[in-house]
Protein backbone atom coordinates (compact mmCIF):
# COMPACT_ATOMS: atom_id res chain seq x y z
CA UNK A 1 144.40 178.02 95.16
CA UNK A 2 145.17 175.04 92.98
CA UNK A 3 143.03 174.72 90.07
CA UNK A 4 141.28 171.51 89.77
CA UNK A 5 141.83 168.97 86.75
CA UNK A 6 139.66 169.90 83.73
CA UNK A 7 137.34 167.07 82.56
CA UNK A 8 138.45 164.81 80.28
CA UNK A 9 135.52 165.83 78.03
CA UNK A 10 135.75 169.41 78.16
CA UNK A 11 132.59 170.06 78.87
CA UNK A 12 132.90 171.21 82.91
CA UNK A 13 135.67 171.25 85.19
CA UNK A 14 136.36 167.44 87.32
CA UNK A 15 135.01 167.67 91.06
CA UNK A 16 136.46 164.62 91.79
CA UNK A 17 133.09 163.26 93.11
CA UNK A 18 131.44 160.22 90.54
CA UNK A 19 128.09 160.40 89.65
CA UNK A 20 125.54 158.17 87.86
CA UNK A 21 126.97 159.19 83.83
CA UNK A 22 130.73 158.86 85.08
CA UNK A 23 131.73 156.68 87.75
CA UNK A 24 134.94 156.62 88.72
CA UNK A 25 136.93 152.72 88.82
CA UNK A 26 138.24 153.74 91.83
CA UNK A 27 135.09 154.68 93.35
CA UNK A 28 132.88 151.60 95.60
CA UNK A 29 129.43 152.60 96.18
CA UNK A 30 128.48 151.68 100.41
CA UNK A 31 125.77 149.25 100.18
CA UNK A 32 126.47 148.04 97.14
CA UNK A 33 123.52 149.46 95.44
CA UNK A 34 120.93 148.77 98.59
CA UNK A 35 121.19 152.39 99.80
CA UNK A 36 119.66 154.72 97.14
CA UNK A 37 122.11 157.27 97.05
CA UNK A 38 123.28 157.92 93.01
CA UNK A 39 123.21 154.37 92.37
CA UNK A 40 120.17 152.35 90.93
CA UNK A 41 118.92 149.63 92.95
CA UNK A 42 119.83 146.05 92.16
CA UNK A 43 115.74 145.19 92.70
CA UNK A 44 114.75 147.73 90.36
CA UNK A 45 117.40 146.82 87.70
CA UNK A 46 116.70 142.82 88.19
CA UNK A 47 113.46 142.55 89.22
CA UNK A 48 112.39 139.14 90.59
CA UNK A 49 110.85 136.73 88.65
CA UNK A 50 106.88 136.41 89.55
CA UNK A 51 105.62 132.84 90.75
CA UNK A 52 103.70 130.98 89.08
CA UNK A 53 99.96 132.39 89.45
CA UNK A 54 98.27 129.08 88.40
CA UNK A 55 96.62 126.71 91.81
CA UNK A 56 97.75 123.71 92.07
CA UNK A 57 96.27 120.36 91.69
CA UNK A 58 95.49 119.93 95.29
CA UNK A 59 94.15 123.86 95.36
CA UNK A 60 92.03 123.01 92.86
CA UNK A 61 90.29 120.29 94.05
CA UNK A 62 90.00 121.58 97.53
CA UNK A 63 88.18 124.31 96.06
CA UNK A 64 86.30 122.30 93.81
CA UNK A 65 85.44 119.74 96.98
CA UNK A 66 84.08 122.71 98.98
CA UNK A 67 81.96 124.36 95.96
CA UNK A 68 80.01 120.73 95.58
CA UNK A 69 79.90 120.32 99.36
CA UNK A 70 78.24 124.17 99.45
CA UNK A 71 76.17 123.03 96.54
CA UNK A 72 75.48 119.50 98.00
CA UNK A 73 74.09 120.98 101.68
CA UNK A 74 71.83 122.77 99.64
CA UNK A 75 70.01 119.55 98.12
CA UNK A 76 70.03 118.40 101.98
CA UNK A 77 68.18 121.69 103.20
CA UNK A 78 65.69 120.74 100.70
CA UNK A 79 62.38 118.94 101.58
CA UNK A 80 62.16 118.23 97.52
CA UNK A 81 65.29 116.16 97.91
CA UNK A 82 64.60 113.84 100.68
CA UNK A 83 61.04 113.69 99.45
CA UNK A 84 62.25 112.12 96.16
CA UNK A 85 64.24 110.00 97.58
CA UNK A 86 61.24 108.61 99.64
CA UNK A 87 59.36 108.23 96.85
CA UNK A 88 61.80 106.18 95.02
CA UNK A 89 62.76 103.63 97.61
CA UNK A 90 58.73 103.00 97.90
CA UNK A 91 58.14 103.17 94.21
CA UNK A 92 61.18 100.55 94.19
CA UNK A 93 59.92 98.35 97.23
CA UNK A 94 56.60 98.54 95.45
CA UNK A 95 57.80 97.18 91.91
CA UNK A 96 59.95 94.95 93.10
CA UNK A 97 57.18 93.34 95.47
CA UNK A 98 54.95 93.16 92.63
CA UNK A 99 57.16 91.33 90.39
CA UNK A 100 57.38 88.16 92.93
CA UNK A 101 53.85 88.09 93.49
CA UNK A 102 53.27 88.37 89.59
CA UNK A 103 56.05 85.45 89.33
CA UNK A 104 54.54 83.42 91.67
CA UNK A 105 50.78 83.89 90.39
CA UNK A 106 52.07 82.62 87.02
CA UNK A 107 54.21 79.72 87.73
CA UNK A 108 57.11 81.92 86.82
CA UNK A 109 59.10 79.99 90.08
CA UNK A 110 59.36 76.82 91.23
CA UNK A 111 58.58 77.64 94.54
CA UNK A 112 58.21 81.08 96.41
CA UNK A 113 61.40 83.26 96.74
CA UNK A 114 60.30 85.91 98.90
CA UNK A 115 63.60 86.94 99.17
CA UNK A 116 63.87 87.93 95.06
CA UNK A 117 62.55 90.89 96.58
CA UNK A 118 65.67 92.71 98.14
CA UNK A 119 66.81 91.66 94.72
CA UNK A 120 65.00 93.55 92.41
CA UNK A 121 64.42 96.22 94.98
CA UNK A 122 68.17 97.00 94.31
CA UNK A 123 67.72 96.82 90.75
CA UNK A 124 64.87 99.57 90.77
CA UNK A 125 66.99 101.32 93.59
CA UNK A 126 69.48 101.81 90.89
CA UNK A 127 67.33 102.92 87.97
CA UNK A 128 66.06 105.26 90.20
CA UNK A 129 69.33 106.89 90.92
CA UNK A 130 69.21 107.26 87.21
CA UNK A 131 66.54 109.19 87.49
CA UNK A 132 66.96 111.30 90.94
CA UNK A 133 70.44 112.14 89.28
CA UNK A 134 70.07 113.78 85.66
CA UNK A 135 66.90 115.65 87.24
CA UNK A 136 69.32 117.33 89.67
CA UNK A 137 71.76 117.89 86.54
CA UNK A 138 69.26 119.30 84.79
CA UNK A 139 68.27 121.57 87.82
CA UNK A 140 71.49 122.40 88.85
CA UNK A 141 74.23 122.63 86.56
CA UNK A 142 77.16 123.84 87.93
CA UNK A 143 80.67 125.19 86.59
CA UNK A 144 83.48 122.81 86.15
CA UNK A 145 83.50 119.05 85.31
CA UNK A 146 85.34 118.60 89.31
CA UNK A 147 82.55 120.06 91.10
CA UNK A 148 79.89 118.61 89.15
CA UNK A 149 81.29 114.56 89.95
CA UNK A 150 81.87 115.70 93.83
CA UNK A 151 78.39 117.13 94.31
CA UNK A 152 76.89 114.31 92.40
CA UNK A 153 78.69 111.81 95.02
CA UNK A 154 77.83 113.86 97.64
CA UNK A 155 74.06 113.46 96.78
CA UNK A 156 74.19 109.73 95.59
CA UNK A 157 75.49 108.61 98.97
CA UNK A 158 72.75 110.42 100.91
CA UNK A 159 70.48 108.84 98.74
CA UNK A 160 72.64 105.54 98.50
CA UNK A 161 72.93 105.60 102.66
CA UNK A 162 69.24 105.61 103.34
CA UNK A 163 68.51 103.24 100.37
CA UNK A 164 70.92 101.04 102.07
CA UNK A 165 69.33 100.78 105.26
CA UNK A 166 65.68 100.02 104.24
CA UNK A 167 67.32 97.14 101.70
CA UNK A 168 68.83 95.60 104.71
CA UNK A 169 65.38 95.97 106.41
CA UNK A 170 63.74 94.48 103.33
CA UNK A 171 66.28 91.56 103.31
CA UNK A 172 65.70 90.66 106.80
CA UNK A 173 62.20 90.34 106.57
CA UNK A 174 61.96 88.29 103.67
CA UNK A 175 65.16 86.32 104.14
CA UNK A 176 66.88 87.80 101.20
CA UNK A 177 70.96 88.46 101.14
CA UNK A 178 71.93 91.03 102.63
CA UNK A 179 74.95 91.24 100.70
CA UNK A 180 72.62 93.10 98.63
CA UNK A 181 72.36 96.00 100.30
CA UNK A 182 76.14 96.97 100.01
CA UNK A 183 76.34 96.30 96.47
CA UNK A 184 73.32 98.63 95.82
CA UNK A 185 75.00 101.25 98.26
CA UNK A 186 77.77 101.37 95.71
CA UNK A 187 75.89 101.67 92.72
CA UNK A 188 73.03 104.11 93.59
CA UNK A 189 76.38 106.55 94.46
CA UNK A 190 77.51 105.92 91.30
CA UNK A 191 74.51 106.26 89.15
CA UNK A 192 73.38 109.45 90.97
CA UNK A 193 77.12 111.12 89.78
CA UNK A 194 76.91 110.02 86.31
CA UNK A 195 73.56 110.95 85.22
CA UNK A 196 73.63 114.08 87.08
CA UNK A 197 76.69 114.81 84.77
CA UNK A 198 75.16 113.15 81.30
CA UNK A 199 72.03 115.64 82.82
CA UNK A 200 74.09 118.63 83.01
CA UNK A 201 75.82 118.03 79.80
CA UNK A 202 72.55 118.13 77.97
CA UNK A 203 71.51 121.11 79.45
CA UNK A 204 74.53 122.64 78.59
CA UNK A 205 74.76 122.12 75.13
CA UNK A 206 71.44 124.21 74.73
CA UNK A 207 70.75 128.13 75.88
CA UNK A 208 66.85 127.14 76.67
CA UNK A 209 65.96 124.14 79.08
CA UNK A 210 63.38 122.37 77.27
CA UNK A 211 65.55 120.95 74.15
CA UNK A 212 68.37 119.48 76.91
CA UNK A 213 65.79 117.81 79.04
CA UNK A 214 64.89 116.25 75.72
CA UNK A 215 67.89 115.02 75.15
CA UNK A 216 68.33 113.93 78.36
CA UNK A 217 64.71 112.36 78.72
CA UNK A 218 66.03 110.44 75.72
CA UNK A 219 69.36 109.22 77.02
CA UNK A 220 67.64 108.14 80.27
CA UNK A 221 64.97 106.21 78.43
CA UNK A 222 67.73 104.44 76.40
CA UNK A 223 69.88 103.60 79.16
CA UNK A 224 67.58 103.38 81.48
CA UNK A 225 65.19 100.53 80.10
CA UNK A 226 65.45 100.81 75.79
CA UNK A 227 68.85 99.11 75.75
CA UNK A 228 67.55 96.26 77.71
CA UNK A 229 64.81 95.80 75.55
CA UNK A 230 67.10 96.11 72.61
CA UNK A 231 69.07 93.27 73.85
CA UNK A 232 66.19 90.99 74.35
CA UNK A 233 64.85 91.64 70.67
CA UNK A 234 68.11 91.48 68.75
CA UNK A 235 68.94 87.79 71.04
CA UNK A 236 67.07 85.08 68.53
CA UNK A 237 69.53 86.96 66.10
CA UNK A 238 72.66 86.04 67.76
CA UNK A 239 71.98 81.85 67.06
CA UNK A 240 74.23 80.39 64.67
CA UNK A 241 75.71 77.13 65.04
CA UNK A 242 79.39 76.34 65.20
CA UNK A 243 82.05 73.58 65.91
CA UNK A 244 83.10 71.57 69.22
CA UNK A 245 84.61 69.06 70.55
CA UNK A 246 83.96 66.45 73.47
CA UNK A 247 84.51 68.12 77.06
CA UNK A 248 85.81 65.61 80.05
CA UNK A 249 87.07 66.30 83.28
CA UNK A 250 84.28 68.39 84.01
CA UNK A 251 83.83 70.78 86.96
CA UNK A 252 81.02 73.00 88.26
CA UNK A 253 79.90 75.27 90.34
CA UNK A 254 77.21 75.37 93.02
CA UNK A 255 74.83 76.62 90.35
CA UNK A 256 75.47 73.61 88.03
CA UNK A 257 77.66 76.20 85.63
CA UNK A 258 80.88 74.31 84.18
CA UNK A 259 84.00 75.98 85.37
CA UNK A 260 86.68 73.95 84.22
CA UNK A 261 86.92 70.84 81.36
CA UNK A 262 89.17 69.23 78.92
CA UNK A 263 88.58 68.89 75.53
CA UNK A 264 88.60 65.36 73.54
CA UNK A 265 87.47 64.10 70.12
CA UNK A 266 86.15 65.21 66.95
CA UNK A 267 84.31 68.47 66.32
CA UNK A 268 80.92 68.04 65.96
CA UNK A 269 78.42 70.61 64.78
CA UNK A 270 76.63 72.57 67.64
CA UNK A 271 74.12 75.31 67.87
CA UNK A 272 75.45 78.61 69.87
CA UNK A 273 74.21 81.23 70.92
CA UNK A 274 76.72 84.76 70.43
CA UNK A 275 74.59 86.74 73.35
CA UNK A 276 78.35 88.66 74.24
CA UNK A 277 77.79 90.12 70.36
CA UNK A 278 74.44 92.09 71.91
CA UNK A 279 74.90 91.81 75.47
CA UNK A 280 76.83 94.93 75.80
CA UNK A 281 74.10 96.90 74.91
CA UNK A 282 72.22 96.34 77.99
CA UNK A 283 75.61 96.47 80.18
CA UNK A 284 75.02 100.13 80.39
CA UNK A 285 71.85 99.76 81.97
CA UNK A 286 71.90 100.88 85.84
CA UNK A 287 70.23 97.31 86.84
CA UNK A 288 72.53 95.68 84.85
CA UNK A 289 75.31 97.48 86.79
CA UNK A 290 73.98 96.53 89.75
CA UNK A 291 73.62 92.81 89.05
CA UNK A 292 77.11 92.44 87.92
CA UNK A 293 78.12 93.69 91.42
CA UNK A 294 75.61 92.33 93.38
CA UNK A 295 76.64 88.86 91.88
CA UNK A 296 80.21 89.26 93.63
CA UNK A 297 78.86 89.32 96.97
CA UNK A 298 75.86 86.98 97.18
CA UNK A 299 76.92 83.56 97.69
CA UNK A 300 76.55 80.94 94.76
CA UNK A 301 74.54 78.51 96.79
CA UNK A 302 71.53 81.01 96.94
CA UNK A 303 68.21 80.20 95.48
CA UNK A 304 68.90 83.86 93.17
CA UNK A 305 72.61 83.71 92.43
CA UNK A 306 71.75 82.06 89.45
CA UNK A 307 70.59 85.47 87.89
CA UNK A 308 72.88 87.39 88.59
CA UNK A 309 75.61 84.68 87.79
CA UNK A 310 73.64 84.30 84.35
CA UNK A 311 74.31 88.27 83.40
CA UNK A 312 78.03 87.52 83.34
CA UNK A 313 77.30 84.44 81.35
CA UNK A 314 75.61 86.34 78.48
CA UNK A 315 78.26 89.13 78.50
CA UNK A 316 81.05 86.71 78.35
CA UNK A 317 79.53 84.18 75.21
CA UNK A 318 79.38 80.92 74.10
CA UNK A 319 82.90 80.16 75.28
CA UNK A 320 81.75 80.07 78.56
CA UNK A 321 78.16 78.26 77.88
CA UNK A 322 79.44 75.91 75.42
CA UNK A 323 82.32 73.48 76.17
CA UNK A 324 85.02 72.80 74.16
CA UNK A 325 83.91 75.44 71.76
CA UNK A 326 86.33 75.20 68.79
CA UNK A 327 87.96 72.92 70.46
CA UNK A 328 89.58 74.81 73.23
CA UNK A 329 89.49 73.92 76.65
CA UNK A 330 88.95 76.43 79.18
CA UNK A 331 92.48 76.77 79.95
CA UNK A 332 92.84 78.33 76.93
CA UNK A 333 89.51 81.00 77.24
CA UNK A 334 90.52 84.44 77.92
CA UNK A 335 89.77 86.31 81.18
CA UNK A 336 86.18 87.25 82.01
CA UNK A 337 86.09 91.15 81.91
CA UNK A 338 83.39 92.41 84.44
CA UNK A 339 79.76 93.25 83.02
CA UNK A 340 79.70 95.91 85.73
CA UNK A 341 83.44 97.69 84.30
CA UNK A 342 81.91 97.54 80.63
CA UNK A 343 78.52 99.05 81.96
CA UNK A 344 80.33 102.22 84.18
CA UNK A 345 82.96 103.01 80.82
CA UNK A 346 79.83 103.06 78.49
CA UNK A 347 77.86 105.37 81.07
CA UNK A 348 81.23 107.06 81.32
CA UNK A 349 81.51 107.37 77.57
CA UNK A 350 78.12 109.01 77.02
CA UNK A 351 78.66 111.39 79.89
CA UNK A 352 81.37 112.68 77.86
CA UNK A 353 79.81 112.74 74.72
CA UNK A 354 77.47 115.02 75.86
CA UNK A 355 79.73 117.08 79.00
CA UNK A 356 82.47 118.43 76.56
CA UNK A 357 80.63 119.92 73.98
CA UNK A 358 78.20 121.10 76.51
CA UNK A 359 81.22 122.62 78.57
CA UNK A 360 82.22 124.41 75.62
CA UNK A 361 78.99 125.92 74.00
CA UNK A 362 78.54 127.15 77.58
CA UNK A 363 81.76 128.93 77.78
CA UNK A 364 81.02 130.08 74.27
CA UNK A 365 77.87 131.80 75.02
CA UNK A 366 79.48 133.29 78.40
């Protein structure tokens, strides 16, 4: 029998057969490393490389839109919510009824205007969202910034919905716009979102309840009615005087306003009033809000367009209630940026003052 071919190594005679610590060149494995014979699999050498674990954006806010639904039906269920809401629109209805009467018992008016009411229904309709929303933050402070803005929306437009309808109700009877109505739909939605965040935030930032309702208490005060008052105090500080010119060509609005002039002439010395200097302050209020939006949709030839035209006036400055100002014509005066936009950033802002660091303590205390 012929004897077989030591091994190369010396260390035991060569079979002829490869194995895993000598292959042989000549020698293809069948499968190429997918049957497990003596080979290693090509998986288990190279293992594939693991997605990414991380949702995605629209994951995330599906799951985020479900949570505040979930927590949203649960407001619904509740007799507490729907009672509050009740209260609210008649608290509003109430207030706002009162003011006309008071108006009109005073001389305040020129004649009766009834429909002021729908009016300054909205406006309390819009505080009161205010209020209705940092309570529920407060109450319910959920995880995650997402969940907290959906549920908030959710709630506002139940609340903004049935608000809606008894403003239009209001407006009929009293011959009031009822352009009104949709503008305070919008708002209410909004104001119920944002405080419930700013009321969230505070409670956040605090392990026991009572120092964030505090805080919150005292943002709601402030934004709610203090920078209004503010605003009104710190006015008679804003007069100065200043330099125009003649203004010809002259155009106006149904409301008497001057839209559009031409400037001629000398400047003269003039007494102005800076209101846009203070006015800010009070843009953040809820009612202010409202007004700036309401005055987009109520025609300028009614009897209380006036008002809501003269909040955009104030915000805006003596460019726009003095002519010529400096000389310039209103060609030259810059665009008018919306008291309503400046009020929703400055709401904005303070939700965020008070939401991140609140977000954080939270996660810091687990």
């Amino acid at each position: 029998m012929a004897k077989l071919p030591d091994d190369p190594s010396g260390s035991r005679p060569w079979t002829g057969v490869p194995s895993a610590s000598r292959p042989d060149p000549d020698y293809e494995a069948i499968g190429g490393g997918v049957i497990d014979d003596q080979v290693p699999r090509q998986a288990e050498a190279a293992p594939e490389k693991a997605g990414d674990p991380r949702p995605g954006f629209v994951e995330v806010v599906r799951a985020a839109a479900l949570a505040a639904w979930s927590d949203a039906l649960g407001s619904f269920r509740s007799w507490w919510f729907w009672l509050a809401a009740a209260v609210a629109i008649v608290a509003s209805w109430a207030l706002a009824a009162g003011m006309v009467a008071a108006g009109e018992a005073n001389g305040w008016f020129e004649t009766s205007i009834p429909s002021a009411v729908a009016l300054l229904m909205g406006a309390w309709l819009s505080i009161a969202a205010a209020v209705i929303g940092t309570l529920h933050g407060l109450r319910r402070p959920v995880p995650g910034v997402v969940r907290k803005l959906l549920s908030g929306l959710l709630r506002g437009a139940a609340f903004a919905l049935l608000s809606g309808v008894i403003l239009i109700a209001v407006a009929v009877a009293t011959g009031g716009p009822i352009a009104v109505a949709g503008a305070a739909v919008v708002v209410v939605t909004v104001e119920v979102a944002v405080f419930g965040l700013i009321g969230a935030g505070c409670r956040e930032c605090f392990a026991h309840a009572i120092p964030g309702t505090v805080l919150a208490a005292v943002l709601l005060a402030f934004l709610g009615m203090g920078n209004v008052v503010a605003t009104v105090l710190l006015l008679p500080s804003t007069m100065t005087t200043g330099q125009a010119s003649v203004p010809v060509n002259v155009e106006r609005d149904n409301t008497g306003r001057i839209t559009a002039y031409e400037c001629v002439g000398q400047l003269h010395t003039v007494e102005v009033a800076n209101t846009d200097r203070v006015a800010w302050i009070a843009a953040s209020n809820p009612a202010m809000i409202y007004g700036g939006v309401a005055a987009e949709s109520v025609p300028q030839d009614n009897e209380i367009a006036w008002v809501l035209s003269g909040l955009q006036w104030a915000a805006d400055g003596p460019q726009r209630d003095v002519p010529c100002l400096g000389g310039e014509s209103s060609d030259s005066l810059p665009p008018t940026l919306p008291i309503a936009l400046t009020g929703m950033v400055l709401q904005g802002a303070v939700a965020a003052l008070v939401l991140i660091p609140g977000q954080k303590l939270s996660a810091r205390r687990g």
